[in-house]
C-alpha atoms as a PDB file:
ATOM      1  CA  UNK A   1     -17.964 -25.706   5.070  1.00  0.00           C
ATOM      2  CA  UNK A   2     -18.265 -27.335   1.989  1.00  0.00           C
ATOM      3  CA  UNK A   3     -18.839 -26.377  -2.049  1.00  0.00           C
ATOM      4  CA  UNK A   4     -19.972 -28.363  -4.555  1.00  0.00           C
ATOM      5  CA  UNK A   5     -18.682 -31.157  -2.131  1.00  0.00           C
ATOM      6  CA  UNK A   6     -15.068 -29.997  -1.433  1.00  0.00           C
ATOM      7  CA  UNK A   7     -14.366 -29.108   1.956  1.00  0.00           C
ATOM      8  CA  UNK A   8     -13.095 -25.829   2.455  1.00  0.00           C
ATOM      9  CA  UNK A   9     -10.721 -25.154   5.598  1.00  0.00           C
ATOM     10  CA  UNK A  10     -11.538 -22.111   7.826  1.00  0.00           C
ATOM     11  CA  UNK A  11      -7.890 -21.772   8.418  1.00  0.00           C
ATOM     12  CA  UNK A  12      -7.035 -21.316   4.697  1.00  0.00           C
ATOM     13  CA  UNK A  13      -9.548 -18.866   4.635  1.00  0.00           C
ATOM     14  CA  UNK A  14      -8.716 -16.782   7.129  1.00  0.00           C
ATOM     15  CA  UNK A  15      -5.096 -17.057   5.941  1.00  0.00           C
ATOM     16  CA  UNK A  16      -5.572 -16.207   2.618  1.00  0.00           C
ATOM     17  CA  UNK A  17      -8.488 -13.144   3.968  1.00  0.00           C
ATOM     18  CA  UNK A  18      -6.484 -10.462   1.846  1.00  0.00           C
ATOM     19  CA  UNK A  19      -8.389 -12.604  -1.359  1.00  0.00           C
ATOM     20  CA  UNK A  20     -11.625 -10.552  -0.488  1.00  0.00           C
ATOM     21  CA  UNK A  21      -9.644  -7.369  -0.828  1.00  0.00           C
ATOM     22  CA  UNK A  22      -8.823  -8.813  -4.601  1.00  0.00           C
ATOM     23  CA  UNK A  23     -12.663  -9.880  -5.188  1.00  0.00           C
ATOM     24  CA  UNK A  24     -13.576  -5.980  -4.028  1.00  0.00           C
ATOM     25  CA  UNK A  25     -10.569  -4.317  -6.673  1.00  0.00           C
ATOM     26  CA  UNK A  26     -11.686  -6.834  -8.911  1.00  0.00           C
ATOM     27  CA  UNK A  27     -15.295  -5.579  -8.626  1.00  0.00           C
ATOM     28  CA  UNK A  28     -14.642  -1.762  -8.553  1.00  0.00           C
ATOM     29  CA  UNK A  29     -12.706  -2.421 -11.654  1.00  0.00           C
ATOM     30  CA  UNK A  30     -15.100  -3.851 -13.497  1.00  0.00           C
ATOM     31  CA  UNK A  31     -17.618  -1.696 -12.163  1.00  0.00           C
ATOM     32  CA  UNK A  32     -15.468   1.630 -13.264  1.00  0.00           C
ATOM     33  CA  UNK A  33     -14.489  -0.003 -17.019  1.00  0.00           C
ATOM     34  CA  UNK A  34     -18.203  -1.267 -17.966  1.00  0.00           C
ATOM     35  CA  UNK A  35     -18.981   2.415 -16.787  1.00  0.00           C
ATOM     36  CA  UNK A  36     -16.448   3.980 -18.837  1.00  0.00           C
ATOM     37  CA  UNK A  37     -16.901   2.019 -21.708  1.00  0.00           C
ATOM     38  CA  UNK A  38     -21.163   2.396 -21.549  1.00  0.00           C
ATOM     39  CA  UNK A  39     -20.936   6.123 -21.218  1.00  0.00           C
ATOM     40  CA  UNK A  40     -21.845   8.370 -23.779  1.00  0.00           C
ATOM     41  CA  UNK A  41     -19.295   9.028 -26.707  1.00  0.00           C
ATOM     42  CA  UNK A  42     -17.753  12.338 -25.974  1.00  0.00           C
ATOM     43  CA  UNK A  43     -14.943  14.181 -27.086  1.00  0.00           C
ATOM     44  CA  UNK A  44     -13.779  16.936 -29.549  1.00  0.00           C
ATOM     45  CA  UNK A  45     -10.888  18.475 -31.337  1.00  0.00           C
ATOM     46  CA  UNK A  46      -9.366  20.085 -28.618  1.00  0.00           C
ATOM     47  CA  UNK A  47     -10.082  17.204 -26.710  1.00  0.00           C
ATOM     48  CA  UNK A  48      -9.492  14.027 -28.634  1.00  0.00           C
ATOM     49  CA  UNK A  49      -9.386  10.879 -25.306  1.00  0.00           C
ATOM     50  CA  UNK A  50     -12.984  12.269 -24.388  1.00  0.00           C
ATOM     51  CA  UNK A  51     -13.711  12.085 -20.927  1.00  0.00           C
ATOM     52  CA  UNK A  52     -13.510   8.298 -20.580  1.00  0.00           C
ATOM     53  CA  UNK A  53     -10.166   7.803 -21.002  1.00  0.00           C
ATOM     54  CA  UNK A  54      -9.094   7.793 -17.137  1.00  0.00           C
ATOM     55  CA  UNK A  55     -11.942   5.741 -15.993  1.00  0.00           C
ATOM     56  CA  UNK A  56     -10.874   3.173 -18.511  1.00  0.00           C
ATOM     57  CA  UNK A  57      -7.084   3.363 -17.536  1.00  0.00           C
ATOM     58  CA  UNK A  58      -7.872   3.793 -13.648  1.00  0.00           C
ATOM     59  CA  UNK A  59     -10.118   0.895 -14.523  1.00  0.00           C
ATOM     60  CA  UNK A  60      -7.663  -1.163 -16.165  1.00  0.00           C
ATOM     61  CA  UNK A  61      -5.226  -0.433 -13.153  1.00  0.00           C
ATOM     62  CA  UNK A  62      -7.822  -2.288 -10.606  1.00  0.00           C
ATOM     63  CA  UNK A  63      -8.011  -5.031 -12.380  1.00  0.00           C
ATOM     64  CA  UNK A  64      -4.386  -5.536 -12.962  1.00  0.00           C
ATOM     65  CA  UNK A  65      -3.894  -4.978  -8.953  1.00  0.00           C
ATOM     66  CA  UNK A  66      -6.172  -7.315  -8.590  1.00  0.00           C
ATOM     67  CA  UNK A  67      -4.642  -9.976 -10.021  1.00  0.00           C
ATOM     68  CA  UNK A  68      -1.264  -8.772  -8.539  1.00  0.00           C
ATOM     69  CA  UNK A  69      -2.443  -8.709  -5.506  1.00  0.00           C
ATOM     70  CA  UNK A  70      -4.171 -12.220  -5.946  1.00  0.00           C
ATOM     71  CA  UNK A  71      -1.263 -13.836  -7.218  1.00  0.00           C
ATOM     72  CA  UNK A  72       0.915 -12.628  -3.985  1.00  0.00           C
ATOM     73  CA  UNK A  73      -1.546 -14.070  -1.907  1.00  0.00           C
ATOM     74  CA  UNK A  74      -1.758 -16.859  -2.932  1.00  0.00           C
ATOM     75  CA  UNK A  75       2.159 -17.675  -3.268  1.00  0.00           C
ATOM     76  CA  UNK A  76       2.101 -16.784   0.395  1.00  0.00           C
ATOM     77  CA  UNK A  77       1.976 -13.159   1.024  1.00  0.00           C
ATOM     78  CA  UNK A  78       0.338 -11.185   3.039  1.00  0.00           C
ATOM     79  CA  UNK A  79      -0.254  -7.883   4.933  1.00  0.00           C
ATOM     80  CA  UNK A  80       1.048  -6.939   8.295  1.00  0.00           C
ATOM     81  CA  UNK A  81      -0.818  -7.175  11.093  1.00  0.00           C
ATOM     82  CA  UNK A  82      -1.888  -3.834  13.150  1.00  0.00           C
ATOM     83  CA  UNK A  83       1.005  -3.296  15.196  1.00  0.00           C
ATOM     84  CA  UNK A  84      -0.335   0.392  16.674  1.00  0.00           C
ATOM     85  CA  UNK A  85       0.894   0.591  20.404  1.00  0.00           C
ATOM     86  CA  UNK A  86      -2.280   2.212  22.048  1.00  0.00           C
ATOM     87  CA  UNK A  87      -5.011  -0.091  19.711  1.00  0.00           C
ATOM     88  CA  UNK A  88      -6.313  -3.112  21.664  1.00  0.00           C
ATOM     89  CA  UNK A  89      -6.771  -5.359  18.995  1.00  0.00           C
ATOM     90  CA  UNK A  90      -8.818  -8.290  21.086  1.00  0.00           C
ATOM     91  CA  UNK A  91     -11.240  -5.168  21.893  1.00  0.00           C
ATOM     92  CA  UNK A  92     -14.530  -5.382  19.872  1.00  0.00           C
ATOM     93  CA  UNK A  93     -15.345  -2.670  17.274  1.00  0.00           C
ATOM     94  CA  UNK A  94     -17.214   0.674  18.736  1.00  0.00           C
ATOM     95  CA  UNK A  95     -20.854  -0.360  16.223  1.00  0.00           C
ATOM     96  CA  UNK A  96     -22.271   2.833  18.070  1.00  0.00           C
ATOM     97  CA  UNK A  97     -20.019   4.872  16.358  1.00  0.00           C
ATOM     98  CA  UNK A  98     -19.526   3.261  13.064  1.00  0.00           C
ATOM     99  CA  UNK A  99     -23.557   3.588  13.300  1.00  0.00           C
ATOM    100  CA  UNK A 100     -23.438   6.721  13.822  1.00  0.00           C
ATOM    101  CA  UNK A 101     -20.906   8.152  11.465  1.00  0.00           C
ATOM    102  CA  UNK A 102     -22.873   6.195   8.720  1.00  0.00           C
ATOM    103  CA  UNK A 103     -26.106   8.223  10.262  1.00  0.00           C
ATOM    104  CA  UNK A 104     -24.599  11.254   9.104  1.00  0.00           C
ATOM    105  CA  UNK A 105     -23.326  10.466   5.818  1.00  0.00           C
ATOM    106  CA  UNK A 106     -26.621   9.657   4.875  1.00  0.00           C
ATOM    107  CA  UNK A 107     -28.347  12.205   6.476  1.00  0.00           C
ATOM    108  CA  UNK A 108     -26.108  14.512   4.645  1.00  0.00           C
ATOM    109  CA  UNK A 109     -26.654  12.786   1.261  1.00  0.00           C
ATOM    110  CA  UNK A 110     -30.320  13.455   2.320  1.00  0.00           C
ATOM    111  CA  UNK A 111     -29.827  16.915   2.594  1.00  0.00           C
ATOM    112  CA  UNK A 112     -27.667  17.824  -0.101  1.00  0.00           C
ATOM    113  CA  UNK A 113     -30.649  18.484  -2.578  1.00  0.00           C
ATOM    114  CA  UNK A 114     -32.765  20.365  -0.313  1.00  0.00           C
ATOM    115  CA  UNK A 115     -30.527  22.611   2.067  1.00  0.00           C
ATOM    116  CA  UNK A 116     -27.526  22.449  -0.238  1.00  0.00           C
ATOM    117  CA  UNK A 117     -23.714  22.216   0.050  1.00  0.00           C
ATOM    118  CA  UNK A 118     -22.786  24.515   2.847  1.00  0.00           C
ATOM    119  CA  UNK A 119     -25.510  24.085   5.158  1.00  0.00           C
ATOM    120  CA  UNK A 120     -25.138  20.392   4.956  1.00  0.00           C
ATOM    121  CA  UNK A 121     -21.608  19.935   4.886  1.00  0.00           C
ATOM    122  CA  UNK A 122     -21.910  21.991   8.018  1.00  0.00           C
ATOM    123  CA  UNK A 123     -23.836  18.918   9.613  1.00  0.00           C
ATOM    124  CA  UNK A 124     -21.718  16.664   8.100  1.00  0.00           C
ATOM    125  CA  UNK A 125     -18.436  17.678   9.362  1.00  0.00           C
ATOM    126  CA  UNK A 126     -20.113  19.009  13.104  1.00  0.00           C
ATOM    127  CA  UNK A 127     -22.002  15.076  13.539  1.00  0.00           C
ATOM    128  CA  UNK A 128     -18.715  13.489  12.446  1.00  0.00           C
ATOM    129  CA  UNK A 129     -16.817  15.769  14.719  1.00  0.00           C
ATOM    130  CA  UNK A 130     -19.441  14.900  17.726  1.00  0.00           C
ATOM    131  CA  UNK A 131     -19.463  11.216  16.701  1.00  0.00           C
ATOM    132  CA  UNK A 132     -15.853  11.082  17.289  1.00  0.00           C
ATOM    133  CA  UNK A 133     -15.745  13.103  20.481  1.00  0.00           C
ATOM    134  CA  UNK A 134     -15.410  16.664  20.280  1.00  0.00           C
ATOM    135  CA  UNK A 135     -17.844  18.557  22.842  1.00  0.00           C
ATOM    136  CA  UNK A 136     -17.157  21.881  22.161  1.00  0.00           C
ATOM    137  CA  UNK A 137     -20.418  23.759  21.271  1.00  0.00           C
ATOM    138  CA  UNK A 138     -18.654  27.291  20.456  1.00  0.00           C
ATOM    139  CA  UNK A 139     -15.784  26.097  18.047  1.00  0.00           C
ATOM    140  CA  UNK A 140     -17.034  22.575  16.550  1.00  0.00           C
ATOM    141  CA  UNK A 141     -20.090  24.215  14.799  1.00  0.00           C
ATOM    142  CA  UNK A 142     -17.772  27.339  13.423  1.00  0.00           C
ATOM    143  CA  UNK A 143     -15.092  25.012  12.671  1.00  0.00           C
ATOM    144  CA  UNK A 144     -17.527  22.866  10.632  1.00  0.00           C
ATOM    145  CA  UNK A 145     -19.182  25.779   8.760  1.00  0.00           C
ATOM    146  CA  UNK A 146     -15.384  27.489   7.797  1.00  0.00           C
ATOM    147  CA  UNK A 147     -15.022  23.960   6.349  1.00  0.00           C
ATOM    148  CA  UNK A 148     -17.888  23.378   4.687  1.00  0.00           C
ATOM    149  CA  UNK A 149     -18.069  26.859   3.037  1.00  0.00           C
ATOM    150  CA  UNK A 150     -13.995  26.732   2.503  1.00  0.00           C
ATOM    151  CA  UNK A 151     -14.746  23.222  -0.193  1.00  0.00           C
ATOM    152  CA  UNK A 152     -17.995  24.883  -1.716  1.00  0.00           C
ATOM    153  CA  UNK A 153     -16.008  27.651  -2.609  1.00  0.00           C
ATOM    154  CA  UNK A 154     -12.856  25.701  -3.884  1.00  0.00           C
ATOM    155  CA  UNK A 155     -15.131  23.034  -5.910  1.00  0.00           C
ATOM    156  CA  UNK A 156     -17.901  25.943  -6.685  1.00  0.00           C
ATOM    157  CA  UNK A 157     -15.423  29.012  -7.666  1.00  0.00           C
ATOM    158  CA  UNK A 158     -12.199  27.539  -8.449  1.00  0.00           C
ATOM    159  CA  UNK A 159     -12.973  24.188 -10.058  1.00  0.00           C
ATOM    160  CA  UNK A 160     -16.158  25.335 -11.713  1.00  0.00           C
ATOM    161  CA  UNK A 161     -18.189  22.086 -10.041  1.00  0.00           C
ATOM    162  CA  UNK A 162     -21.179  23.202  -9.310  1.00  0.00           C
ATOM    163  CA  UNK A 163     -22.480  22.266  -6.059  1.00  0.00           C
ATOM    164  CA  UNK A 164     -25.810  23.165  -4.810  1.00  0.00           C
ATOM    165  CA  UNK A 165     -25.936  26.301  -2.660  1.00  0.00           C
ATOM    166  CA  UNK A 166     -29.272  25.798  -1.282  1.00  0.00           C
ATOM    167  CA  UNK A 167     -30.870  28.337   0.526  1.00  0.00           C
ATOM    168  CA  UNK A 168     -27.713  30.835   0.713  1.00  0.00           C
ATOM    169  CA  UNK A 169     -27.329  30.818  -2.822  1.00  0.00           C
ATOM    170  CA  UNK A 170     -28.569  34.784  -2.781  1.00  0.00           C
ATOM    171  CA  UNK A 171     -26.176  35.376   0.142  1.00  0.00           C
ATOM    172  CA  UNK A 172     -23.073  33.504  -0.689  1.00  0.00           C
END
């Protein structure tokens, strides 16, 4: 592989592959500081940072990892490798249910607007719940629904974010 005609070894690439992990942190923090910093000027008396003042240091704190993490890299570090005693690590990854777990997180973005929280957090926790191998047709769907309605009610109630409640806003 070449740039701008220097060769590039594969071998220093895939020894230094933590360096993507830097580009990504070095990304998301730019990504969360132009956002924070673009935003619309709020605050008040009572409240004198606004609400951009975590972005901005939680933005900050990527970048600085970042280059941490860069600079460690490069003077040799780097991550351990999986050591987990039942994971086959020469065995390819399972696409069918990557694909599918991605399925539903979509479909549930999907649905959020038009059945609202509960009902759709229902799907989303019951297909992630199927996707990763739980058959039982009595438990998984109650199990899902307790769950879904338990973090409406704790983001909806208690936190004061309001998600959509769809069509059980009347009942719930």
């Amino acid at each position: 592989m070449t740039v701008r005609g220097q060769r590039i070894d594969r071998a220093w690439l895939r020894e230094h592959s933590e360096l993507g992990v830097c580009a990504l942190l070095l990304f998301a923090g730019l990504l969360v500081l132009v956002d924070s910093l673009l935003g619309t000027v709020a605050g008040s008396d009572s409240d004198p940072l606004g609400p951009h003042a975590v972005p901005f240091v939680l933005g900050v704190l990527l970048l600085v990892l970042a280059v941490l993490l860069a600079l460690d890299v490069l003077r040799g570090g780097h991550g351990e490798a999986e050591a987990g005693e039942d994971i086959d690590l020469s065995a390819p990854m399972d696409t069918r249910t990557v694909f599918m777990l991605a399925g539903v997180l979509i479909a549930t973005a999907a649905l959020i607007p038009v059945i609202g929280w509960p009902l759709a957090g229902m799907a989303l926790f019951w297909g992630a719940a199927y996707t990763l191998g739980s058959r039982n047709p009595v438990a998984d769907p109650l199990i899902a629904a307790g769950i879904s309605l338990f973090t409406w009610i704790v983001f909806d109630v208690l936190l004061g974010v309001d998600l959509p409640g769809g069509p059980l806003m009347g009942v719930l």
